[in-house]
Structures are given as structure tokens and as C-alpha cells.
C-alpha atoms as a PDB file:
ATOM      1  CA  UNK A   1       6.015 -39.839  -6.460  1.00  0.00           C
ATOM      2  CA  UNK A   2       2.452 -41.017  -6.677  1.00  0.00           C
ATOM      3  CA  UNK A   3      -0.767 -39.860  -4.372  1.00  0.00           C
ATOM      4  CA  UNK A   4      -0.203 -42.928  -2.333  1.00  0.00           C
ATOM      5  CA  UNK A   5       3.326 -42.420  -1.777  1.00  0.00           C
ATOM      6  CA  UNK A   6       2.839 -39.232  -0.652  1.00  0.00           C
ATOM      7  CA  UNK A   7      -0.010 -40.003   1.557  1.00  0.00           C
ATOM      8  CA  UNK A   8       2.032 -42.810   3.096  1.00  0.00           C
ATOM      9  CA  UNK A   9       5.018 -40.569   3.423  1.00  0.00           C
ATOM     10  CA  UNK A  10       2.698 -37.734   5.525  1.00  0.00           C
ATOM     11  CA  UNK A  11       1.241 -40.603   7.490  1.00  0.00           C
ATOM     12  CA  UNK A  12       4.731 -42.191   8.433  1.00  0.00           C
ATOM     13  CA  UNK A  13       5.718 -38.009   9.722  1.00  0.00           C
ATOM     14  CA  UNK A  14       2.420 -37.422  11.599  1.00  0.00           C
ATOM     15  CA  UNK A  15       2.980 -41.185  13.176  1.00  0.00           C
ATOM     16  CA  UNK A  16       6.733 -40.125  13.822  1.00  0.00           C
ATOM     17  CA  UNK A  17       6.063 -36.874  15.864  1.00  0.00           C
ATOM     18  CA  UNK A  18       3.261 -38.224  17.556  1.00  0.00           C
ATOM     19  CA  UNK A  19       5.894 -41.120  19.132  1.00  0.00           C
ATOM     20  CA  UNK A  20       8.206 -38.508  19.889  1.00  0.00           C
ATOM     21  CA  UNK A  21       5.989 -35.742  21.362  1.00  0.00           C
ATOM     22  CA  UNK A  22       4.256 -38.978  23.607  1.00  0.00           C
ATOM     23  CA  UNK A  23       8.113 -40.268  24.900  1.00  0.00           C
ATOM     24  CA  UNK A  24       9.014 -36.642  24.627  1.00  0.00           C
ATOM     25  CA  UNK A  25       6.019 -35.735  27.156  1.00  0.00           C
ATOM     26  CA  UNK A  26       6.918 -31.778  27.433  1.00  0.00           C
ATOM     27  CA  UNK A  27       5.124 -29.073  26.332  1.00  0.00           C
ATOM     28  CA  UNK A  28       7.680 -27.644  24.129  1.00  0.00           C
ATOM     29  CA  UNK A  29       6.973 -30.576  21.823  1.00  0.00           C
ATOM     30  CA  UNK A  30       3.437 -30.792  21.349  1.00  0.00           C
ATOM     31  CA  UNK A  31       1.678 -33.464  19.717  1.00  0.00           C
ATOM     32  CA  UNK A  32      -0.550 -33.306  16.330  1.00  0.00           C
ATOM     33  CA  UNK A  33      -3.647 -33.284  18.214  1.00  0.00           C
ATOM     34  CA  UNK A  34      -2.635 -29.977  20.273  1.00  0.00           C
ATOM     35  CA  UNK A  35      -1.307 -28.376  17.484  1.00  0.00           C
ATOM     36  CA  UNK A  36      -4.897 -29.017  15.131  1.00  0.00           C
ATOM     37  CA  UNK A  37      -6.634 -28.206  18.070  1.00  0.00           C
ATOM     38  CA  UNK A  38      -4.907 -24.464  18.390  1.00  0.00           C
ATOM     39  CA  UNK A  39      -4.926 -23.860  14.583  1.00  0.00           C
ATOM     40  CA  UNK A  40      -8.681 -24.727  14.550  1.00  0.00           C
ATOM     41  CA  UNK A  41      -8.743 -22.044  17.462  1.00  0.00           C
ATOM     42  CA  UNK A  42      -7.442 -19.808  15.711  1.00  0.00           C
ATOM     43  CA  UNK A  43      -9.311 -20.415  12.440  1.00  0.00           C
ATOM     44  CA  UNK A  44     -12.473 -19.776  14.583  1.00  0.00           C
ATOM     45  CA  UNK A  45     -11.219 -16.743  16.106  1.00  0.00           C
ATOM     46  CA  UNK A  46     -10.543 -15.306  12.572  1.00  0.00           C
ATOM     47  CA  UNK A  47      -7.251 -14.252  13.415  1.00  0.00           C
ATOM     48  CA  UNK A  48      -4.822 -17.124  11.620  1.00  0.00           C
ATOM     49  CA  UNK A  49      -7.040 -16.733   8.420  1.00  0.00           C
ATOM     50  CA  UNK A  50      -6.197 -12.069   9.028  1.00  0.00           C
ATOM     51  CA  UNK A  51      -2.363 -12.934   9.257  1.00  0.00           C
ATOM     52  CA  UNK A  52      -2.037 -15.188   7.112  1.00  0.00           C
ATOM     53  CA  UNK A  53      -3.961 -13.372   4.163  1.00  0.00           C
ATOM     54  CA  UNK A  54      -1.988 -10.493   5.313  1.00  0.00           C
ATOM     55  CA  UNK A  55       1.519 -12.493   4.921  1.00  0.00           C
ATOM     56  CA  UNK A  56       0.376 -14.005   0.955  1.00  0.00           C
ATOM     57  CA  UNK A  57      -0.061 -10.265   0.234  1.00  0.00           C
ATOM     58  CA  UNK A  58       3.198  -9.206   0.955  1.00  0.00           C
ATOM     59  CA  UNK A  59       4.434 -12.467  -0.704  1.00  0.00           C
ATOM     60  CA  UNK A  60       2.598 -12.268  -3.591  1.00  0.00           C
ATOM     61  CA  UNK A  61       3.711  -8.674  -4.345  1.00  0.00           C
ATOM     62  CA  UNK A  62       7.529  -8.838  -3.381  1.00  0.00           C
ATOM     63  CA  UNK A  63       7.668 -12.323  -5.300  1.00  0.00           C
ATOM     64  CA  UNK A  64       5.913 -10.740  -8.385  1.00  0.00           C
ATOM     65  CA  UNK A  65       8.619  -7.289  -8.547  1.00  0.00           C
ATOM     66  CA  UNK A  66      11.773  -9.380  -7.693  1.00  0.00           C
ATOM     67  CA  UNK A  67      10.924 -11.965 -10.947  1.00  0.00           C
ATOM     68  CA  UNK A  68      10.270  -9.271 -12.899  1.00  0.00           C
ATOM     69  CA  UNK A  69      13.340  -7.464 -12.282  1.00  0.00           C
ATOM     70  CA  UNK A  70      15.494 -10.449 -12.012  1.00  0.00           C
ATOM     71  CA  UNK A  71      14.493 -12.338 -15.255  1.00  0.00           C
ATOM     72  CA  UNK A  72      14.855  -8.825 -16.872  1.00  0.00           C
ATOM     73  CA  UNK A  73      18.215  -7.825 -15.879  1.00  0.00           C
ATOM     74  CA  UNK A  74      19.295 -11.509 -15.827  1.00  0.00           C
ATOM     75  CA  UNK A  75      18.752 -12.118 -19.697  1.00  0.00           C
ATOM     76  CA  UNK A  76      20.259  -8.633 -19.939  1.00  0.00           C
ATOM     77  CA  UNK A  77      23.324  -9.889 -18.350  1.00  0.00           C
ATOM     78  CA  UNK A  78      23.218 -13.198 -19.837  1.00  0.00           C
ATOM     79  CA  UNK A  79      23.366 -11.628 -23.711  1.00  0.00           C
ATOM     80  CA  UNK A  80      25.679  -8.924 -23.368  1.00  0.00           C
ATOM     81  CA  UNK A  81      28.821  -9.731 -21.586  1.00  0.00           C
ATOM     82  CA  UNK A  82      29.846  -5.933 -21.040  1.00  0.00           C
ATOM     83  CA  UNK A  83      26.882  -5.397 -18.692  1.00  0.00           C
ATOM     84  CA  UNK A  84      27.619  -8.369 -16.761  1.00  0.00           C
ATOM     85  CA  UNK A  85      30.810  -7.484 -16.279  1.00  0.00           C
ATOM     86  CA  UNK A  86      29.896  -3.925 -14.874  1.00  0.00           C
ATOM     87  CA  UNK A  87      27.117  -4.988 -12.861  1.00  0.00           C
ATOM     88  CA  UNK A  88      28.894  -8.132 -12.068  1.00  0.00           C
ATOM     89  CA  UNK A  89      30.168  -6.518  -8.554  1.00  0.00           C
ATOM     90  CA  UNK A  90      26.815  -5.499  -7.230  1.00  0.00           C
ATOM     91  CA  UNK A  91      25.680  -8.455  -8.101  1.00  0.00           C
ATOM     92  CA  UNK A  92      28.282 -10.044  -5.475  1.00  0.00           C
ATOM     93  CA  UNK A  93      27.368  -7.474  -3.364  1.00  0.00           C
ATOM     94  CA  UNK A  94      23.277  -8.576  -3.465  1.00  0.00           C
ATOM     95  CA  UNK A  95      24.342 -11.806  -3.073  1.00  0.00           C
ATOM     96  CA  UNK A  96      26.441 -11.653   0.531  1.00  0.00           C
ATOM     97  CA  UNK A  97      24.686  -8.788   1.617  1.00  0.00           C
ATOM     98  CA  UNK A  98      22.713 -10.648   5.052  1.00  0.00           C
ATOM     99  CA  UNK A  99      19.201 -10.119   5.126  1.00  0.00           C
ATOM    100  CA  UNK A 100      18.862  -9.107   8.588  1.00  0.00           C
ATOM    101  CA  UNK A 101      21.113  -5.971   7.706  1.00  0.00           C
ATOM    102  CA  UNK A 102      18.674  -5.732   4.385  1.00  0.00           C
ATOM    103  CA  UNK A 103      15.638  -5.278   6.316  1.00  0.00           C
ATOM    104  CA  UNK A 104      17.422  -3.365   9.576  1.00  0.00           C
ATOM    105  CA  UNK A 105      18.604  -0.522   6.862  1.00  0.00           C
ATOM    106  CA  UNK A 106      14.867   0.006   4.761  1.00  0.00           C
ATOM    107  CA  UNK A 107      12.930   0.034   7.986  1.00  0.00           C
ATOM    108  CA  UNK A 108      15.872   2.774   9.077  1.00  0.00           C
ATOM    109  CA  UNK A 109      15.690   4.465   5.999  1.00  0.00           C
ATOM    110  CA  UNK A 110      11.968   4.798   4.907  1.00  0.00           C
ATOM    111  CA  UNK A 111      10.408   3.650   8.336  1.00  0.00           C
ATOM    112  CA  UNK A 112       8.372   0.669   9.580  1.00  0.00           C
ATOM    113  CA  UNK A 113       6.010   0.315   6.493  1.00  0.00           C
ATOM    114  CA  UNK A 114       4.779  -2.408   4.078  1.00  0.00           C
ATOM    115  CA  UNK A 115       7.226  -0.402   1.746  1.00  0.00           C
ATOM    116  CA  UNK A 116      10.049  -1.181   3.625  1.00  0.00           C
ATOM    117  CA  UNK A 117       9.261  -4.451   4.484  1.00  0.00           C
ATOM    118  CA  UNK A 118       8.568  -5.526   0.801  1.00  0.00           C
ATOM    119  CA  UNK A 119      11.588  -3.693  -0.390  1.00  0.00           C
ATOM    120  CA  UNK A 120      13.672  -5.535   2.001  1.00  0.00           C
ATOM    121  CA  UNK A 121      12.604  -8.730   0.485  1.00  0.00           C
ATOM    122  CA  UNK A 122      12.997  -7.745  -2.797  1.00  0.00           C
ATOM    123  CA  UNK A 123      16.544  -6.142  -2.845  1.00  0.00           C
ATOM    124  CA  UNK A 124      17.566  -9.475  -0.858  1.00  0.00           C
ATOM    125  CA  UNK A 125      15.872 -12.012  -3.388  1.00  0.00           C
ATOM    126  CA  UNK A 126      16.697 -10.149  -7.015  1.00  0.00           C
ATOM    127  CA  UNK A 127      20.590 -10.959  -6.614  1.00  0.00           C
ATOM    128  CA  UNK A 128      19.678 -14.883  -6.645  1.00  0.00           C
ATOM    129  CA  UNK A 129      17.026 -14.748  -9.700  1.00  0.00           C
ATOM    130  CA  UNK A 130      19.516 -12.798 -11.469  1.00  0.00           C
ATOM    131  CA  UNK A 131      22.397 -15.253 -11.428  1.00  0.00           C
ATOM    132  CA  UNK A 132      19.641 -18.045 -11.892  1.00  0.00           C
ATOM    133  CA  UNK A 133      18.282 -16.770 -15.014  1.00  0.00           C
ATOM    134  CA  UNK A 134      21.905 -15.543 -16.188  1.00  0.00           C
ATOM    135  CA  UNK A 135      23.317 -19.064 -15.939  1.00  0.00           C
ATOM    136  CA  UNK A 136      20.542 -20.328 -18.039  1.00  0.00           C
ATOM    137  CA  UNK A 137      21.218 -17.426 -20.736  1.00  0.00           C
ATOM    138  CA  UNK A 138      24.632 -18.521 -21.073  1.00  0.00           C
ATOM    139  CA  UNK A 139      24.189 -21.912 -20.800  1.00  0.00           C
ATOM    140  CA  UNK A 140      22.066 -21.937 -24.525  1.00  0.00           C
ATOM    141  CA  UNK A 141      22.751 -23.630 -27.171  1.00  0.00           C
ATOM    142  CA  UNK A 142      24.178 -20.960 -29.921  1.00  0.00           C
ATOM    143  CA  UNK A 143      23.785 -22.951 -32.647  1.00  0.00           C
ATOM    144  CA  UNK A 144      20.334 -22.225 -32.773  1.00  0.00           C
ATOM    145  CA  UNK A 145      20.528 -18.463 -32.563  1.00  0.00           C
ATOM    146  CA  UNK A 146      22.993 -18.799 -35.851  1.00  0.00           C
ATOM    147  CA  UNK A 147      20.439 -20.934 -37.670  1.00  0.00           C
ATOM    148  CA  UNK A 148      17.436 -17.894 -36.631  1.00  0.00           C
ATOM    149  CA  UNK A 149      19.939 -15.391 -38.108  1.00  0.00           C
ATOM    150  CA  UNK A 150      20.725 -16.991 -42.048  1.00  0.00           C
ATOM    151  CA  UNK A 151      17.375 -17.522 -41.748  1.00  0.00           C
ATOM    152  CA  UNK A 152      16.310 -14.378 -41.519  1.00  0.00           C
ATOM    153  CA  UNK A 153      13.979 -15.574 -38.396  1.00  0.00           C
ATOM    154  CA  UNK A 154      12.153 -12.803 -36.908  1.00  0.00           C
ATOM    155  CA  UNK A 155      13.371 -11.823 -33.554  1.00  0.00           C
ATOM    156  CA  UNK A 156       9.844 -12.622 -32.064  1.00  0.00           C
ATOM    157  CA  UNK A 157      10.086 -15.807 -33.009  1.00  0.00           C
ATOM    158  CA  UNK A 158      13.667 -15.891 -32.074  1.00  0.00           C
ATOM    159  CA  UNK A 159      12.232 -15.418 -28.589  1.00  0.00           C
ATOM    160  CA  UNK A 160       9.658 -16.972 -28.520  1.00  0.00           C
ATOM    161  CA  UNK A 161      11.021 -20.498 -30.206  1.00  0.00           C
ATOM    162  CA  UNK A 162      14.668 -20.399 -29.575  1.00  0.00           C
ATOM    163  CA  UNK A 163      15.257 -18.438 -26.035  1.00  0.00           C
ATOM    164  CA  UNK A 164      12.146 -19.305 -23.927  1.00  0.00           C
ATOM    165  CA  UNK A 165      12.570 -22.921 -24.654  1.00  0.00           C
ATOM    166  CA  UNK A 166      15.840 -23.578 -23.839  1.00  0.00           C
ATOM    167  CA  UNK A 167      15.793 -20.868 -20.399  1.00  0.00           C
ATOM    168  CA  UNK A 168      11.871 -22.226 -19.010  1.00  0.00           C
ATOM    169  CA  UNK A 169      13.426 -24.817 -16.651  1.00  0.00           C
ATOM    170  CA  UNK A 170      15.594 -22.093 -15.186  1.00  0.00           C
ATOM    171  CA  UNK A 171      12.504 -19.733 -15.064  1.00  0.00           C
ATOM    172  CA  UNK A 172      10.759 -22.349 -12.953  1.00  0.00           C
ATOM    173  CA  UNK A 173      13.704 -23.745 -10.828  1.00  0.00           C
ATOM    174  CA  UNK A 174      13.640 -19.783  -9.730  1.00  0.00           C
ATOM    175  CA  UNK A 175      10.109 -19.425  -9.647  1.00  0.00           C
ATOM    176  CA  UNK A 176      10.087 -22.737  -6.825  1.00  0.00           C
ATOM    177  CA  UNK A 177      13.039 -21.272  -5.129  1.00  0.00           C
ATOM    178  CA  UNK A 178      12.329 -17.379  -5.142  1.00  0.00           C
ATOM    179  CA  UNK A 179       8.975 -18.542  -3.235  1.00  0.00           C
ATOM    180  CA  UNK A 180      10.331 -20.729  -1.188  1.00  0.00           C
ATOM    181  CA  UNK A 181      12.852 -18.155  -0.020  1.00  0.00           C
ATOM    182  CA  UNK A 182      10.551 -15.399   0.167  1.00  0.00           C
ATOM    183  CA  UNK A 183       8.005 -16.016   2.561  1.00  0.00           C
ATOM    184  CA  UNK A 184      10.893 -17.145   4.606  1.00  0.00           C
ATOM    185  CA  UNK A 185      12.084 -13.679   4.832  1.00  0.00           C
ATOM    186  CA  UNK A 186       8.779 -11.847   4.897  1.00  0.00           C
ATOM    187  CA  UNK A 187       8.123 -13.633   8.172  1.00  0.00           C
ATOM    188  CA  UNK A 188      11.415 -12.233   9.544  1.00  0.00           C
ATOM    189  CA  UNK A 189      10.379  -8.805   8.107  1.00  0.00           C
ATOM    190  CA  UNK A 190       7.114  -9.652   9.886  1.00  0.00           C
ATOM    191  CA  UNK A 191       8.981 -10.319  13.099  1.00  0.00           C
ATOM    192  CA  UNK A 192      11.264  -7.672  13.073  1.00  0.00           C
ATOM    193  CA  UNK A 193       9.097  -4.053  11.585  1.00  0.00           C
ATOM    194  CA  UNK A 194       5.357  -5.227  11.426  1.00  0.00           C
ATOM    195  CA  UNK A 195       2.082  -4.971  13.508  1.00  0.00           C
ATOM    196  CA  UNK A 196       0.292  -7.916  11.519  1.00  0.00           C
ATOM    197  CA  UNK A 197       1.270 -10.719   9.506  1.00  0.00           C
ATOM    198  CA  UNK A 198       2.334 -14.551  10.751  1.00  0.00           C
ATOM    199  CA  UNK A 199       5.922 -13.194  11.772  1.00  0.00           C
ATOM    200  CA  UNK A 200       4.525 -10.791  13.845  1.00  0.00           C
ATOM    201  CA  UNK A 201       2.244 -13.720  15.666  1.00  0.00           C
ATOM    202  CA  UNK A 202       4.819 -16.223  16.037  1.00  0.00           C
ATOM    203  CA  UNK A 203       6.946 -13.352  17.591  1.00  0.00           C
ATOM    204  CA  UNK A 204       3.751 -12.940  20.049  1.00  0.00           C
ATOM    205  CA  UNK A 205       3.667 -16.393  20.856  1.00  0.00           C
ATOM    206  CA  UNK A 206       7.611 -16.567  21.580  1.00  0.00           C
ATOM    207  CA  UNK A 207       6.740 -14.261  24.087  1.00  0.00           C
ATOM    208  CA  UNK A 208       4.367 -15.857  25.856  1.00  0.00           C
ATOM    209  CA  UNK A 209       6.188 -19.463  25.086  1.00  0.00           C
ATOM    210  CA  UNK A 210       2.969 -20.891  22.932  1.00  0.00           C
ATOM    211  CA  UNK A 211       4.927 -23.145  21.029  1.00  0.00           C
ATOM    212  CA  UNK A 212       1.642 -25.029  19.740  1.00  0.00           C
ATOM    213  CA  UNK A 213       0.515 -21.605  18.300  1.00  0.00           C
ATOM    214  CA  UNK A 214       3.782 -21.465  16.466  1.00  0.00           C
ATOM    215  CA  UNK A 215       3.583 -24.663  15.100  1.00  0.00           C
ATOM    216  CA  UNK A 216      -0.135 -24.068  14.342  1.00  0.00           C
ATOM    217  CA  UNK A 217       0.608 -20.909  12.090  1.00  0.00           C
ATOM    218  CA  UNK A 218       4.021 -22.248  11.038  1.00  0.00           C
ATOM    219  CA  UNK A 219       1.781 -25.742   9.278  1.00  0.00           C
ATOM    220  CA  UNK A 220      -1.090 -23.645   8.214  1.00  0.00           C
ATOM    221  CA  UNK A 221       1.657 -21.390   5.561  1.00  0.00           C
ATOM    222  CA  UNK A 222       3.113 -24.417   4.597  1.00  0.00           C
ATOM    223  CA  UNK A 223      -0.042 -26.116   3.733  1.00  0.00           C
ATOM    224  CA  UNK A 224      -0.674 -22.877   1.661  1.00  0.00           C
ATOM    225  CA  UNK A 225       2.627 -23.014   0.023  1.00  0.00           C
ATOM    226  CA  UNK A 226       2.111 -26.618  -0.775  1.00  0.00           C
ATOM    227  CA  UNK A 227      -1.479 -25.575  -2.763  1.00  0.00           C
ATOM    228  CA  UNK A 228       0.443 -23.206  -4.385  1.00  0.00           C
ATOM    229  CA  UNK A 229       3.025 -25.612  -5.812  1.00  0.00           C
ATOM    230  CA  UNK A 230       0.409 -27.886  -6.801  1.00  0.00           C
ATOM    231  CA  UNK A 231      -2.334 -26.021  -8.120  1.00  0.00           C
ATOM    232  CA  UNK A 232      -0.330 -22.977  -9.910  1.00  0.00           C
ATOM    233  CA  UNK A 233       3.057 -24.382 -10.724  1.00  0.00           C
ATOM    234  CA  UNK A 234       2.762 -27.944 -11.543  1.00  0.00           C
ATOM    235  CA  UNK A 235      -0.088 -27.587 -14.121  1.00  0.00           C
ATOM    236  CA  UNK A 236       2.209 -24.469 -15.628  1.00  0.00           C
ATOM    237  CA  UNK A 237       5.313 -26.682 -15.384  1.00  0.00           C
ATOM    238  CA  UNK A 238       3.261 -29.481 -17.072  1.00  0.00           C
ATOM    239  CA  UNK A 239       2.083 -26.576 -20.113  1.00  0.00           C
ATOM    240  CA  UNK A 240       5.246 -25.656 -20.854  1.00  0.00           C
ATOM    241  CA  UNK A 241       6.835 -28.906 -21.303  1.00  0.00           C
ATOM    242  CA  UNK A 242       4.276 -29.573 -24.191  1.00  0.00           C
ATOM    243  CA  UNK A 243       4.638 -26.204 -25.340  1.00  0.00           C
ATOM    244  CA  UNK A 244       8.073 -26.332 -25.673  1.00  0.00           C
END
């Protein structure tokens, strides 16, 4: 989709819920205008720009641990069938194990702290980079691998030329999703456990029924998380397909 396309596709949805919010005409749907207007508030006041800084942090780090462990143990799995097997059942465990009991049980067991809270995210997120990065291991071509070894290929090269190739689109189909599904549940952690962060705003604004400050916040992450996509993982994405 081209920059025009896109821009025509935002302007159609800003057009759309300004209709609806007009026939709508209630305050639990608030128009674009009232919603700029309170995140510009709030930018002034200083606090959206606090929370939201506060929020990335957590993101950044929980996002960061879970790929690391999850790529690791999910090539693990992926070349030796005996340890997937074993840790197949935890695995199933991770996977169906709700998040809201995730998060309920760290902030029981080591208190209501960023360690918790990150924690939390990361022993709910790990189980789905695992079987992400797995499936790609398993999904390689082996012909390659038996070419590296009459060859005599060293097995940094092996690595390097044969596996990172053929597993990079998995790596960045879980990079998108792992963020996408982690500052989902840092904002519940945020909700739930935590004296800053957006969660913990947009659980003050529930209370007092400030929908337009939910919105506000909610647009101003997502506008973040869009910058992200395009300035960090497009150009990578873009790298690696001429690298490869």
C-alpha cells in the first residue's frame, strides 16, 4: 500500500467516526476534535508524555528478554527433537495459561513491582515466540544442512548462510506479533499492580468515566507503535531481504 493509500485510508476512518460520533451525539463517543483536544491537554500537562515513556520502558525491556529466550529455546527445540518432546508439555502449559492468572500470581508472589509486572509479561509471551520460531526450525529445508556437512562448511557459516536465511521471516512475523501482544498486556499489568504507566491512567479515567482521555492515551500508544513499525522494523525487514 502506497503513502496515498494510506493517507486516504486514515482520512476515510477520521471522516467515519466523526459521522458517527455527530449522529451518535453522546459523550461516550466523542468526536476527533475532543479527543485531540484532551491528548494535547495532556501533552501540555506533561503527564501523557510521563506514562507513556513509562509504558515503552516496560515494553521495551519485557519485549527484549521474552525474544531472547524464545528464539533461544525455540531453535533449541526446533533441532533436537528429544528436548521438544520434554519441554513440549510446558510449552502447552505457557500457551493456555490466561494472562490475568499470569500477572494475579507474580504480583502475589514477589509483590506489586516493575519485576512482577515485567515478569508477568514475559512468562505469558515466551510460550508463543517459542512455537513461532520452532515451526520455522522445522520447517527448513534439510537439503541444505547435508550440502554444509560434505562440504565441510564451517558451522558459522552454517548459521549464518543456511539457518538465519531460511528462519528471518519467522524471526520478524514474531518480532511484529510479540510487540503487538505485549504492550497489550503491559497495559493490563498497568491496570491491575501499577502506580504509573498508560494502564494505570486509563484505569483513572474509567473511574471518573473520561472516555475522551482514554481514547486520547489509547491513539497516542498506537501512534507510537505505528513509528516503531515503520522506522525500526520495516527498514530491518527491507535489510534482511537483500541480505539474505
Amino acid at each position: 500500500m502506497n503513502n496515498s493509500n494510506k493517507f486516504l485510508s486514515i482520512l476515510i476512518f477520521i471522516i467515519l467516526w466523526q459521522s458517527i460520533s455527530i449522529l451518535a451525539n453522546t459523550d461516550v463517543f466523542p468526536s476527533v476534535v475532543d479527543i485531540l483536544r484532551s491528548f494535547f491537554n495532556h501533552l501540555l500537562n506533561k503527564d501523557l508524555i510521563f506514562h507513556v515513556s513509562i509504558t515503552l520502558q516496560r515494553v521495551f525491556i519485557a519485549f527484549i528478554i521474552a525474544m531472547i529466550i524464545g528464539v533461544f529455546f525455540g531453535i533449541i527445540m526446533g533441532l533436537f527433537p528429544k528436548i521438544d518432546s520434554l519441554l513440549d508439555i510446558f510449552l502447552i502449559i505457557g500457551l493456555n495459561m490466561p494472562a490475568l492468572v499470569t500477572i494475579i500470581i507474580c504480583y502475589i508472589w514477589f509483590g506489586l513491582t516493575d519485576f512482577s509486572a515485567i515478569l508477568a509479561v514475559i512468562i505469558n509471551k515466551v510460550p508463543i515466540i517459542i512455537v513461532n520460531i520452532r515451526e520455522g526450525i522445522k520447517s527448513m529445508d534439510k537439503k541444505y544442512l547435508d550440502l554444509a556437512k560434505i562440504y565441510e562448511i564451517p558451522k558459522k557459516d552454517i548459521i549464518r548462510k543456511i539457518y538465519l536465511p531460511q528462519i528471518y521471516p519467522y524471526i520478524m512475523a514474531t518480532t511484529r506479533l510479540t510487540i503487538s501482544l505485549v504492550w497489550k498486556i503491559v497495559l493490563v499489568v498497568e491496570l491491575l499492580g501499577r502506580s504509573d504507566g498508560v494502564g494505570f491512567q486509563i484505569a483513572l479515567f474509567f473511574q471518573d468515566f473520561d472516555i475522551t482521555s482514554i481514547f486520547a492515551y489509547s491513539f497516542a500508544f498506537i501512534f507510537i507503535v505505528i513509528l516503531i513499525e515503520k522506522i525500526l522494523l520495516n527498514p530491518l525487514e527491507i535489510k534482511m531481504r537483500r541480505w539474505r
